[in-house]
Protein backbone atom coordinates (compact mmCIF):
# COMPACT_ATOMS: atom_id res chain seq x y z
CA UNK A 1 103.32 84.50 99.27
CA UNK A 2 101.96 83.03 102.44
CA UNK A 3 105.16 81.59 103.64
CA UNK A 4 106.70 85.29 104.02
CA UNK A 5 103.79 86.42 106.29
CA UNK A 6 104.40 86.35 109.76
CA UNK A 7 102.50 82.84 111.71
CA UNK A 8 100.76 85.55 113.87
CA UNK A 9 98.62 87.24 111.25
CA UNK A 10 98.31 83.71 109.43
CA UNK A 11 96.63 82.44 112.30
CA UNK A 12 94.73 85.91 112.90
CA UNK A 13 93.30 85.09 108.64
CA UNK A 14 92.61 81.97 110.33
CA UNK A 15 90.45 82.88 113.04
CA UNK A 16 88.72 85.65 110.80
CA UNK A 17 87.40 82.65 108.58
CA UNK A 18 86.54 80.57 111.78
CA UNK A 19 84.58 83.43 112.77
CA UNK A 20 82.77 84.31 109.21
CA UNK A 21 82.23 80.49 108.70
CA UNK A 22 80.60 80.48 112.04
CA UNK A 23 78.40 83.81 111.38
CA UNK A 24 77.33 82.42 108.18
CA UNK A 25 73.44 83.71 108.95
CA UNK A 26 75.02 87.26 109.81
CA UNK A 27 77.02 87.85 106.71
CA UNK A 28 74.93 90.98 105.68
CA UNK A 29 75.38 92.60 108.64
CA UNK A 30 78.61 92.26 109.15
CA UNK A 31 81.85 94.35 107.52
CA UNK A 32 85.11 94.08 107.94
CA UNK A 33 87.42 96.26 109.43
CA UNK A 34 90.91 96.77 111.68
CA UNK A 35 94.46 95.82 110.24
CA UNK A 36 93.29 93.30 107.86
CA UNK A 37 91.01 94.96 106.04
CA UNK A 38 93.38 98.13 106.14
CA UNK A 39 95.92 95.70 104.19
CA UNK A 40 93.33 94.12 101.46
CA UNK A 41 93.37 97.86 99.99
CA UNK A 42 97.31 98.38 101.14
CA UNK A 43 98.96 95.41 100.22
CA UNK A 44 102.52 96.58 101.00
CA UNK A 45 102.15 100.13 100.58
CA UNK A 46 105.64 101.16 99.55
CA UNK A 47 106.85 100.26 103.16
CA UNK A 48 109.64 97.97 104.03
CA UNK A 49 107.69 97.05 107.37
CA UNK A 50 105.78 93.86 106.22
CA UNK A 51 101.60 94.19 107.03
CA UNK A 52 101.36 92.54 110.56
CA UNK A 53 98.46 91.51 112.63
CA UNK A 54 97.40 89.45 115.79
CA UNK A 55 93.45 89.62 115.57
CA UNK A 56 90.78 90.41 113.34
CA UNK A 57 88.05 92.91 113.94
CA UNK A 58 84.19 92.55 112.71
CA UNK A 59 81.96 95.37 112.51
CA UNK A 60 78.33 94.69 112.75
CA UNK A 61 74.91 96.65 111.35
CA UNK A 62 72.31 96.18 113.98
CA UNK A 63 69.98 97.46 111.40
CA UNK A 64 70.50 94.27 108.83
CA UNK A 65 71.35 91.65 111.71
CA UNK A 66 68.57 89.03 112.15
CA UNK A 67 67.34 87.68 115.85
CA UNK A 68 68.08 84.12 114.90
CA UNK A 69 70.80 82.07 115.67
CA UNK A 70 72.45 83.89 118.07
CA UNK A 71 75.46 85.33 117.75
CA UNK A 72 77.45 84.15 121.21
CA UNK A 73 75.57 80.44 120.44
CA UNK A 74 77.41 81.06 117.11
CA UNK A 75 80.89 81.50 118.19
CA UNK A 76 80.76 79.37 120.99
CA UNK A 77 79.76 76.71 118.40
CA UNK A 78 82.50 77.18 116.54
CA UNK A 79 85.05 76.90 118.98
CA UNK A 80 85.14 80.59 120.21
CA UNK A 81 85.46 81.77 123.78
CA UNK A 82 83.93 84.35 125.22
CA UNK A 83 86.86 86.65 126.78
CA UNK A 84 86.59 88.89 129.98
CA UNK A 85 85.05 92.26 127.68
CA UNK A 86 82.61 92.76 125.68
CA UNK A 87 83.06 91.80 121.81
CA UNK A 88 86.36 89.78 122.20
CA UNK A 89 86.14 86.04 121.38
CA UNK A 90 89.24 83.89 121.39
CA UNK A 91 89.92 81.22 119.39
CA UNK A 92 92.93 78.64 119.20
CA UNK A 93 96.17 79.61 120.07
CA UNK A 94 94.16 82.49 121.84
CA UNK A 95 93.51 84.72 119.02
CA UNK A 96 90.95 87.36 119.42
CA UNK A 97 88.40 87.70 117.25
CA UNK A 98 86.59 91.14 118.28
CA UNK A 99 82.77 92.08 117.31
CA UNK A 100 81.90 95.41 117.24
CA UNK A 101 78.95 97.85 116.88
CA UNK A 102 79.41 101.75 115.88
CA UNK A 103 78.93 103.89 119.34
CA UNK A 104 76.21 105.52 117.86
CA UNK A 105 74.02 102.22 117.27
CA UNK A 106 74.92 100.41 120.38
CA UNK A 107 72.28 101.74 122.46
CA UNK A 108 73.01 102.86 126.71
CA UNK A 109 75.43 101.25 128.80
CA UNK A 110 78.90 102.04 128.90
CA UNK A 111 80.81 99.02 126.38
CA UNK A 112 78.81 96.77 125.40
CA UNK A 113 76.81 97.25 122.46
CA UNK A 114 72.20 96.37 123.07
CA UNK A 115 71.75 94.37 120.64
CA UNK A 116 67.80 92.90 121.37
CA UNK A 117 68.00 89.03 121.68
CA UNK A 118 71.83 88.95 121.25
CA UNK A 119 72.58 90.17 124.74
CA UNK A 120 74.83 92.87 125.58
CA UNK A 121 78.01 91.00 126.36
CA UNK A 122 78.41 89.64 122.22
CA UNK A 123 79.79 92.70 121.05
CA UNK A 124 81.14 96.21 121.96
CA UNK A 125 80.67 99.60 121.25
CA UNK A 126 83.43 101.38 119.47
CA UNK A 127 83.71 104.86 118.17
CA UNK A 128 84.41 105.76 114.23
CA UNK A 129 83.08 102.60 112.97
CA UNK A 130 79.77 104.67 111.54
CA UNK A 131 81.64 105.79 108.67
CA UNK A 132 82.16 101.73 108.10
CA UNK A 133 78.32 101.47 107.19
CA UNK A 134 78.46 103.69 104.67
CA UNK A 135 82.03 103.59 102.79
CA UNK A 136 82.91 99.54 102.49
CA UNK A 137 82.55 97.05 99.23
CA UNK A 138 82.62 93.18 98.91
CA UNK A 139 86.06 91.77 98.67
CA UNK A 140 87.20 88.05 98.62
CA UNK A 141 88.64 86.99 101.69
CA UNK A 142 91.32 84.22 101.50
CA UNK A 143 93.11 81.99 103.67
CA UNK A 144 96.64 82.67 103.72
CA UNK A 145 97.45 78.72 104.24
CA UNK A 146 97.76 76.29 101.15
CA UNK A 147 95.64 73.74 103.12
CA UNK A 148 93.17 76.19 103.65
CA UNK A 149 90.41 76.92 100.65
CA UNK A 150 87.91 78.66 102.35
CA UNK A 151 86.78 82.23 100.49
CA UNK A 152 84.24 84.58 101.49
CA UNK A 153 82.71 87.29 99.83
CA UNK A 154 82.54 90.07 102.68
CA UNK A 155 81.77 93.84 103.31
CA UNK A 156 85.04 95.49 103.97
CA UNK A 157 85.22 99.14 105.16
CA UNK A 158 86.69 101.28 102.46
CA UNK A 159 90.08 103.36 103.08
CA UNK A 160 88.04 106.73 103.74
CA UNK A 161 86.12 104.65 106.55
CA UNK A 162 89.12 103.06 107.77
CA UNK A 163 90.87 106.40 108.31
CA UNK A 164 88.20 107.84 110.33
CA UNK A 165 88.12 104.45 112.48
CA UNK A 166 92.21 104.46 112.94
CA UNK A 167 92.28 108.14 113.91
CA UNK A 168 89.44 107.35 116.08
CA UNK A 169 91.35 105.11 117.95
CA UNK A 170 94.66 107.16 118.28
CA UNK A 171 92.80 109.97 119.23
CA UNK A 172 90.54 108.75 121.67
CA UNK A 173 94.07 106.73 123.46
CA UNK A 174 96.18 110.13 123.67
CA UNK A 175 93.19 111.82 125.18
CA UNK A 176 92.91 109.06 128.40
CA UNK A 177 94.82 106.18 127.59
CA UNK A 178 98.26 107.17 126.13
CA UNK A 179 99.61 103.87 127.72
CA UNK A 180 97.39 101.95 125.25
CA UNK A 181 98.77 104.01 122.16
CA UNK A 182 100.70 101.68 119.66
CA UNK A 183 103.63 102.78 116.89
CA UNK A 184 102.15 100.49 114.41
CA UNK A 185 98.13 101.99 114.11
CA UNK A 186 100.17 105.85 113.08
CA UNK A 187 102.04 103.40 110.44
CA UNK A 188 98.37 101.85 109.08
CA UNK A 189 97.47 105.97 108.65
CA UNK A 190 100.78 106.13 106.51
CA UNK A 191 99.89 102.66 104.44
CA UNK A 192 96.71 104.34 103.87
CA UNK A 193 97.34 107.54 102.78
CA UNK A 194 100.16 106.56 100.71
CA UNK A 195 97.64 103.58 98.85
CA UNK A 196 94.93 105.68 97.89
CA UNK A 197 94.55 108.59 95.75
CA UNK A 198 94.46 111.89 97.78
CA UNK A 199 91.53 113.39 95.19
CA UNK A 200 89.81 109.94 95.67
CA UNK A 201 90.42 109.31 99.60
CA UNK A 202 88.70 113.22 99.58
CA UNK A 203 85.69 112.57 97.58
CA UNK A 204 85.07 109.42 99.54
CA UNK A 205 85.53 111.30 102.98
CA UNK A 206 83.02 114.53 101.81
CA UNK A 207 80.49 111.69 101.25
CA UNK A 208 80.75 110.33 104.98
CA UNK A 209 80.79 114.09 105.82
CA UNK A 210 77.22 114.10 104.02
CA UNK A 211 75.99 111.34 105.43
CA UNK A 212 73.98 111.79 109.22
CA UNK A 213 75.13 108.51 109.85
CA UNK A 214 78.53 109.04 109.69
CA UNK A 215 79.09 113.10 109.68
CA UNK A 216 80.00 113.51 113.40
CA UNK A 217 82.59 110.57 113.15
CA UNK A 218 84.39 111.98 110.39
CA UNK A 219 84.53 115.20 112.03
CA UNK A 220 85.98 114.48 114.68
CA UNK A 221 88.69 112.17 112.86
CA UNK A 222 89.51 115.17 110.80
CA UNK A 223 90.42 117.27 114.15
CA UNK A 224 92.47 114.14 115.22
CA UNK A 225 94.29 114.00 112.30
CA UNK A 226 95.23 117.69 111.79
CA UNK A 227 96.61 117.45 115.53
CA UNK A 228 97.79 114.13 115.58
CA UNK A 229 99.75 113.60 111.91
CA UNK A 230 99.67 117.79 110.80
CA UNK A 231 103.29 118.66 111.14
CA UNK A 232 106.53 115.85 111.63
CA UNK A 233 106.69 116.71 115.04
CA UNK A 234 103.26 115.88 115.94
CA UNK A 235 102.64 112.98 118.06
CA UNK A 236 101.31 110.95 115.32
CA UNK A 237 103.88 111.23 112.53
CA UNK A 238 106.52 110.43 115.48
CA UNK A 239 105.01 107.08 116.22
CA UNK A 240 105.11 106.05 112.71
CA UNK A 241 108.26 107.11 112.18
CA UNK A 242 108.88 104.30 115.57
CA UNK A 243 107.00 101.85 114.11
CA UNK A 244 109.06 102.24 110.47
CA UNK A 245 112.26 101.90 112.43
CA UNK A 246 115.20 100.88 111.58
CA UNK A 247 113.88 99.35 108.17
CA UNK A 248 112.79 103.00 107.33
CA UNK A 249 114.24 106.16 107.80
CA UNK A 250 112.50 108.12 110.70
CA UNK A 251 112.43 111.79 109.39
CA UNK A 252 111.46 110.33 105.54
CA UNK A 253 108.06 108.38 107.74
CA UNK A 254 107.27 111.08 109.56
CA UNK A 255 107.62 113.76 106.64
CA UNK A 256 105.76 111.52 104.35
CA UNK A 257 103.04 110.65 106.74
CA UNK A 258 102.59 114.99 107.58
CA UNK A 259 102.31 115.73 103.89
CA UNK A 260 100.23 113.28 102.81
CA UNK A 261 98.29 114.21 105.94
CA UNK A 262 98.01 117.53 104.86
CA UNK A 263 97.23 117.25 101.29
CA UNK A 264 94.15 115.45 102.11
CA UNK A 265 93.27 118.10 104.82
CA UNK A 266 93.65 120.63 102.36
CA UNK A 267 91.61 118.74 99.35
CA UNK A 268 89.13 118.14 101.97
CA UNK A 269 89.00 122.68 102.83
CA UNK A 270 89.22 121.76 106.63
């Protein structure tokens, strides 16, 4: 149904293809993550508040990523300009297409991520994206446009991985950036807790707990989402409940968002 979906997060499928078309030589290092892969698992998710996007997010293994082409010579190729920060390249109609690294890979310096002969202005380091290297599967990414026939086969970070990323990112805002909070990344908690199975979501999330690469990440998410999303009250369950408004009822969000919440926490024994 690509005529239902908002222009913005049409374009935003746009400029994710731009970008995978122009990384061609990077594929294997590179998985998908952010908003739209959140909504390949999602779809809908039971919500009347349609998916919604403005940008598209890359995560990138340093590990599999070879020296050759470069990746800023890449973008800027195809059309991509480098914006003021690390990691974000815009495209037409000033989309942002952001490359990131997992904190933990990214080498010294305070954002952006060492990456050897890439430089250290191509991409940025973000926290929670570890658990993306080791929970994520090849999905077919489509263009949302009739015109458009481009497909890709693509690492996308599973729903346990996403989690961990999402909470990342709400947690690490309410600690020293509660200005930079938004409603709608509580609401992509919600779509995925309510599109995966809790026993399912759990077993994936004890295996990132296992994993060195990824343990300390997942952690921490767990904390954030306990305090963030444990009761309706809680910070987290209110801002979906925002974001849901007025085509959802507040209390149901923010009640459905704290149990599911909860049941996980409590499959999980944390």
């Amino acid at each position: 149904m690509p005529g239902a979906r908002d222009p913005e997060y049409v374009a935003a499928r746009r400029a994710l293809l731009d970008a995978l078309e122009a990384l061609t030589a990077h594929r294997d290092a590179l998985i998908l993550v952010g908003a739209q892969a959140i909504y390949l698992w999602t779809g809908e998710a039971d919500l009347a508040v349609a998916p919604y996007t403005t940008d598209a997010d890359l995560a990138i293994d340093p590990s599999a990523l070879p020296p050759e082409p470069h990746l800023a010579e890449a973008m800027q190729g195809a059309g991509f300009a480098a914006g003021v920060q690390p990691g974000i390249w815009i495209a037409a109609g000033d989309v942002q297409v952001d490359l990131l690294v997992p904190e933990s890979l990214g080498g010294g310096g305070r954002r952006g991520a060492r990456l050897g002969p890439h430089g250290s202005q191509t991409a940025r380091k973000a926290r929670g994206l570890e658990a993306a290297l080791v929970d994520n599967a090849h999905l077919t990414i489509e263009a949302f446009e009739d015109g458009d026939q481009r497909t890709f086969d693509l690492k996308v970070a599973g729903p346990a991985a996403l989690l961990v990323a999402k909470l990342h990112k709400l947690g690490e805002r309410s600690d020293v950036a509660p200005d930079r909070l938004q409603d709608k990344d509580a609401l992509d908690v919600l779509r995925l807790l309510r599109a995966t199975d809790t026993i399912e979501l759990a077993e994936a999330t004890r295996s990132l707990l296992a994993d060195r690469r990824s343990a300390d990440a997942t952690e921490v998410a767990l904390t954030y989402m306990v305090e963030l999303f444990g009761t309706p009250d809680a910070p987290g369950s209110r801002m979906a409940a925002q974001a849901a408004s007025p085509l959802e009822d507040e209390g149901t969000i923010a009640a459905s968002v704290a149990t599911l919440a909860d049941d996980l926490r409590v499959e999980l024994g944390v």
